[in-house]
C-alpha atoms as a PDB file:
ATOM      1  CA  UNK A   1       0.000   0.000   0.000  1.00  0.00           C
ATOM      2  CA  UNK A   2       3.008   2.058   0.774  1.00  0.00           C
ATOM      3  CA  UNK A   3       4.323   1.493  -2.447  1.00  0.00           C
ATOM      4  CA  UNK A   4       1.526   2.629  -4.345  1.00  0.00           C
ATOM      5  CA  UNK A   5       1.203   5.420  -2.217  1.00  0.00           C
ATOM      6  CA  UNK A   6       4.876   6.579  -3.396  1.00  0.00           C
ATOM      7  CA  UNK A   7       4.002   6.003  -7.000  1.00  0.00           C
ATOM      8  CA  UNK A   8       1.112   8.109  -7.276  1.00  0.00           C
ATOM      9  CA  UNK A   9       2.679  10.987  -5.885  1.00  0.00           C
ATOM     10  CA  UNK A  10       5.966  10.912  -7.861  1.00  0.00           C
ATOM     11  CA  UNK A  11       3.361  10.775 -10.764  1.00  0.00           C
ATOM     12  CA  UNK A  12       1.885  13.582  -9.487  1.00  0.00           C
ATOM     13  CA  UNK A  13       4.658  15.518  -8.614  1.00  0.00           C
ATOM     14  CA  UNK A  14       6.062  15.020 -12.106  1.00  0.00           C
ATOM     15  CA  UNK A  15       2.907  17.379 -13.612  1.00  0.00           C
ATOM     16  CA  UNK A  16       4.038  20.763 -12.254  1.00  0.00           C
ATOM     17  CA  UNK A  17       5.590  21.942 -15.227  1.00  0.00           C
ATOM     18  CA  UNK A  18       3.081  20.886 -18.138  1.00  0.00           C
ATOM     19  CA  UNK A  19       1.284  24.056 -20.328  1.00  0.00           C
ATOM     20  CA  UNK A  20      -2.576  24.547 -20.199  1.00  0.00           C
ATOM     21  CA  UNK A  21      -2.484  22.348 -23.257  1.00  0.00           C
ATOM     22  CA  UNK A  22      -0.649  19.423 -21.993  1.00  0.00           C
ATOM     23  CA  UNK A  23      -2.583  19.724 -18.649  1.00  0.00           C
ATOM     24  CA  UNK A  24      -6.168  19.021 -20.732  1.00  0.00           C
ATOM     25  CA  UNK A  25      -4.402  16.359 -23.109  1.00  0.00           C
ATOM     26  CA  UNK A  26      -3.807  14.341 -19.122  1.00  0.00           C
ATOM     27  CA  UNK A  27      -6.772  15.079 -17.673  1.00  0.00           C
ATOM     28  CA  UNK A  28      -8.845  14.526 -20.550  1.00  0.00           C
ATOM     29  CA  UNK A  29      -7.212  10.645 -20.910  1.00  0.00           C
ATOM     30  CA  UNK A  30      -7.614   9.790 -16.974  1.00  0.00           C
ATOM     31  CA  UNK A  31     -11.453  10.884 -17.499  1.00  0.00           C
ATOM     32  CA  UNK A  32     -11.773   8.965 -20.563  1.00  0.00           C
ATOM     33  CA  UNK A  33      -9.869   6.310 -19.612  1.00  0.00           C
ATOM     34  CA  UNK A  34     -11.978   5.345 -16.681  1.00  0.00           C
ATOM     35  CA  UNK A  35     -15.438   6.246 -18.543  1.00  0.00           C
ATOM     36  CA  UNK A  36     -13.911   4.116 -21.382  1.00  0.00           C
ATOM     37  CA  UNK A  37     -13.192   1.197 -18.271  1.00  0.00           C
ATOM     38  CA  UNK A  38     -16.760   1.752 -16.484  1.00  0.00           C
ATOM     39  CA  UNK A  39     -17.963   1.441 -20.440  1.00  0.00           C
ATOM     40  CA  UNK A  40     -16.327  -1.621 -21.581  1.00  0.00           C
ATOM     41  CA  UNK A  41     -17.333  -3.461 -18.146  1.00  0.00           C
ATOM     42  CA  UNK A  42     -21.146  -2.382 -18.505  1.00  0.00           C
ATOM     43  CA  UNK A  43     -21.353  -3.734 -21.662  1.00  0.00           C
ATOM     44  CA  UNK A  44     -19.626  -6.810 -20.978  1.00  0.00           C
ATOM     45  CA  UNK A  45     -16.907  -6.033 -23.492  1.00  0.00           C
ATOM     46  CA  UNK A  46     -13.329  -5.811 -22.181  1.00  0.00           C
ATOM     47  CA  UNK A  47     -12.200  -2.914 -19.549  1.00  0.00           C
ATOM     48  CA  UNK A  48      -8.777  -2.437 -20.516  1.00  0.00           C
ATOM     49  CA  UNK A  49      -9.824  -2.062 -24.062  1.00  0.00           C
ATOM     50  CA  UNK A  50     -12.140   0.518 -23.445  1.00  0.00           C
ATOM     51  CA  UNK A  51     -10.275   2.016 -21.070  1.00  0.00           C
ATOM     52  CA  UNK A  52      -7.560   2.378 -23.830  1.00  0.00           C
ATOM     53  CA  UNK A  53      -9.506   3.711 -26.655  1.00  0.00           C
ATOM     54  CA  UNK A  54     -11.360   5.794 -24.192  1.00  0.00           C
ATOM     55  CA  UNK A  55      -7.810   7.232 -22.656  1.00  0.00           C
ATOM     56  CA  UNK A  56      -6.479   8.083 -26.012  1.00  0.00           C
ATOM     57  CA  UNK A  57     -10.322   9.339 -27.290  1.00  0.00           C
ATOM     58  CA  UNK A  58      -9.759  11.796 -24.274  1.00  0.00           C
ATOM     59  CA  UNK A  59      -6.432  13.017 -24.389  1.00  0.00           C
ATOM     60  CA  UNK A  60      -6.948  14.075 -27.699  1.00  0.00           C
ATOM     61  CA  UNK A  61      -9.844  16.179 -27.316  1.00  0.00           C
ATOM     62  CA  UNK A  62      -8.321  17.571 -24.513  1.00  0.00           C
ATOM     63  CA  UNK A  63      -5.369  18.665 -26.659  1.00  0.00           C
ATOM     64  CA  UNK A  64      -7.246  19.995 -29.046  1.00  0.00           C
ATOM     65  CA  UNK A  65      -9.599  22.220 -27.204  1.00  0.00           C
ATOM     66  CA  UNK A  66      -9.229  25.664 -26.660  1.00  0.00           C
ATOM     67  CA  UNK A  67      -7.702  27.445 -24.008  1.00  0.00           C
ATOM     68  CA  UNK A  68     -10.513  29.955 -22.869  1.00  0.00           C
ATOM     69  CA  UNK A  69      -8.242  31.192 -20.069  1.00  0.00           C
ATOM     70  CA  UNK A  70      -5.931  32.724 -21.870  1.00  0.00           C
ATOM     71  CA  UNK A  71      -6.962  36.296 -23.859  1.00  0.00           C
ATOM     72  CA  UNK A  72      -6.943  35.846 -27.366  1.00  0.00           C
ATOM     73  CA  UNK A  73      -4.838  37.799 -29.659  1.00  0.00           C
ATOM     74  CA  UNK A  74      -6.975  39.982 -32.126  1.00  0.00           C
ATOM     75  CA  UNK A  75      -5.471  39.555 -36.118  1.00  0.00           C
ATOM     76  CA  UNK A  76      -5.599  42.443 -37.908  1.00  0.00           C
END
């Protein structure tokens, strides 16, 4: 239990220094990943698979949405 303990925070620790971008691309593959999981074991197909398509499902659309934090720069 220890051990896992230890791993989740040095996986933690190692997501200080990721962009706005990078921090949607991760969060959006842990949600779809387990939605993908919860999915695949409803449905009586396999977990890990849809944990797998639904992780990399996520982390792209989290990559490629748009950062409405940030003030957009007007083209002229």
């Amino acid at each position: 239990m220890a051990a896992l303990l230890a791993v989740a925070t040095l996986g933690l620790g190692a997501c200080s220094g990721l962009n706005h971008q990078e921090q949607r691309a991760l969060s959006g593959g842990a949600i779809g990943a387990g939605a993908g999981a919860a999915i695949g074991a409803i449905t009586g197909g396999s977990a890990v698979t849809g944990a797998l398509i639904g992780g990399a499902g996520g982390a792209a659309i989290g990559a490629l949405t748009a950062d409405d934090d940030q003030p957009r720069k007007r083209r002229r």
